[in-house]
Protein backbone atom coordinates (compact mmCIF):
# COMPACT_ATOMS: atom_id res chain seq x y z
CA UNK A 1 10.05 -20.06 -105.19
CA UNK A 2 12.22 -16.89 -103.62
CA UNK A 3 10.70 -14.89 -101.29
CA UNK A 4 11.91 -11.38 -100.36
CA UNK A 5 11.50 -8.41 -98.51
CA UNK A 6 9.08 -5.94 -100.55
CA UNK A 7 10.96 -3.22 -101.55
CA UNK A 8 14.51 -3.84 -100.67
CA UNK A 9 16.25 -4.24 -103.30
CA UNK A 10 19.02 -7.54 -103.52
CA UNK A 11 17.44 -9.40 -100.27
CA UNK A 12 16.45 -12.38 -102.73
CA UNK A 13 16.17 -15.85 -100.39
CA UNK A 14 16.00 -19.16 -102.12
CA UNK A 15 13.84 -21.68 -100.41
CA UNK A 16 12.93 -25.49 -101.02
CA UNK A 17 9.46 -25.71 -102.03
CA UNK A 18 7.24 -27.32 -100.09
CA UNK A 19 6.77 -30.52 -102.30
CA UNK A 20 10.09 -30.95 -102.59
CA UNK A 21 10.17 -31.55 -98.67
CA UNK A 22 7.67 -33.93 -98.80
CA UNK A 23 8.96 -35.35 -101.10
CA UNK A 24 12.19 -36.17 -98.90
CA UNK A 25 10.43 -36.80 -95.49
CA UNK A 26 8.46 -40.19 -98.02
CA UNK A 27 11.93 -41.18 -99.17
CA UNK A 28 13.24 -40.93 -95.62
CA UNK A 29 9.91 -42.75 -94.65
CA UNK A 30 10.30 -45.64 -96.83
CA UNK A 31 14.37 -46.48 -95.91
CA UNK A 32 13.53 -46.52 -92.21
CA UNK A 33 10.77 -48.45 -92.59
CA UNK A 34 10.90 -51.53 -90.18
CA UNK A 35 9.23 -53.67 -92.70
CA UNK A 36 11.61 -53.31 -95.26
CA UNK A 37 13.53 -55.86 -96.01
CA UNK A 38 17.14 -54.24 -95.74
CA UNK A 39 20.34 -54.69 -93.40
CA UNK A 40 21.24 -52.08 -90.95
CA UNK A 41 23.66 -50.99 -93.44
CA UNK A 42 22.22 -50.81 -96.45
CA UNK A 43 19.91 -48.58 -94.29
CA UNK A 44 22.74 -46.18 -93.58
CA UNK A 45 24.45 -46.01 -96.98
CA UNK A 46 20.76 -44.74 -98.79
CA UNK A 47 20.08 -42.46 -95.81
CA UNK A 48 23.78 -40.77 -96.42
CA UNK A 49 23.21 -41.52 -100.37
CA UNK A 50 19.83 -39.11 -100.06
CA UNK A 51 21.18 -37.00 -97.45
CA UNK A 52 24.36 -36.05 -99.14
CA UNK A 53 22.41 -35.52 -102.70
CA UNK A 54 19.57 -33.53 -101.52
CA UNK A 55 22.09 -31.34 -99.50
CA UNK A 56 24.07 -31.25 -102.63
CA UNK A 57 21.43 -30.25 -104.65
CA UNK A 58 19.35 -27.59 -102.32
CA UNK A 59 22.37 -26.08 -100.95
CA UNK A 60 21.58 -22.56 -102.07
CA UNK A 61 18.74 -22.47 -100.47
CA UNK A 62 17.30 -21.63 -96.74
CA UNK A 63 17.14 -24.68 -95.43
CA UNK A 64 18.67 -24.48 -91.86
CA UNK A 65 15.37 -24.25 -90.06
CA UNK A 66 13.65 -27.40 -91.62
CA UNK A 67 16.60 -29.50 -91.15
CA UNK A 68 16.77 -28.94 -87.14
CA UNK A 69 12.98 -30.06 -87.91
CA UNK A 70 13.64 -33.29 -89.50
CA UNK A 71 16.35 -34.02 -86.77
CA UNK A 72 14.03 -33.60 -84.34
CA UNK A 73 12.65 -36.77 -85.81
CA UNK A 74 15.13 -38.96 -84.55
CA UNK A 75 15.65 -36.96 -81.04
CA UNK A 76 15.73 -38.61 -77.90
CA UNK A 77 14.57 -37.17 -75.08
């Protein structure tokens, strides 16, 4: 869905949709899962396999701000 500012024309911004993030954040969810039954490296290649598509396929959009977010994940303090 774009949002804009009201009455200026051309200031269109394309953002992800808010399903679409959760979407990612299960997918994420499920690959790091310690229960699964995976290798370190399969682990790797579908993180950069999802990563790299969902990048690919969003890239338009304003998604800066919720990818610091999902770094901060995996941020050690």
């Amino acid at each position: 869905m774009p949002t804009y500012e009201k009455g200026v024309k051309g200031k269109y911004q394309l953002v992800v949709a808010d399903k679409s993030w959760a979407k990612l954040k299960r997918s994420l969810k499920h690959i790091t899962k310690k229960t699964a039954a995976r290798t370190f490296d399969e682990r790797i290649t579908n993180l950069k396999e999802i990563h790299r598509g969902w990048i690919n396929y969003f890239r338009m959009g304003n998604i800066q701000s919720k990818l610091k977010e999902l770094d901060s994940w995996c941020a050690i303090d």
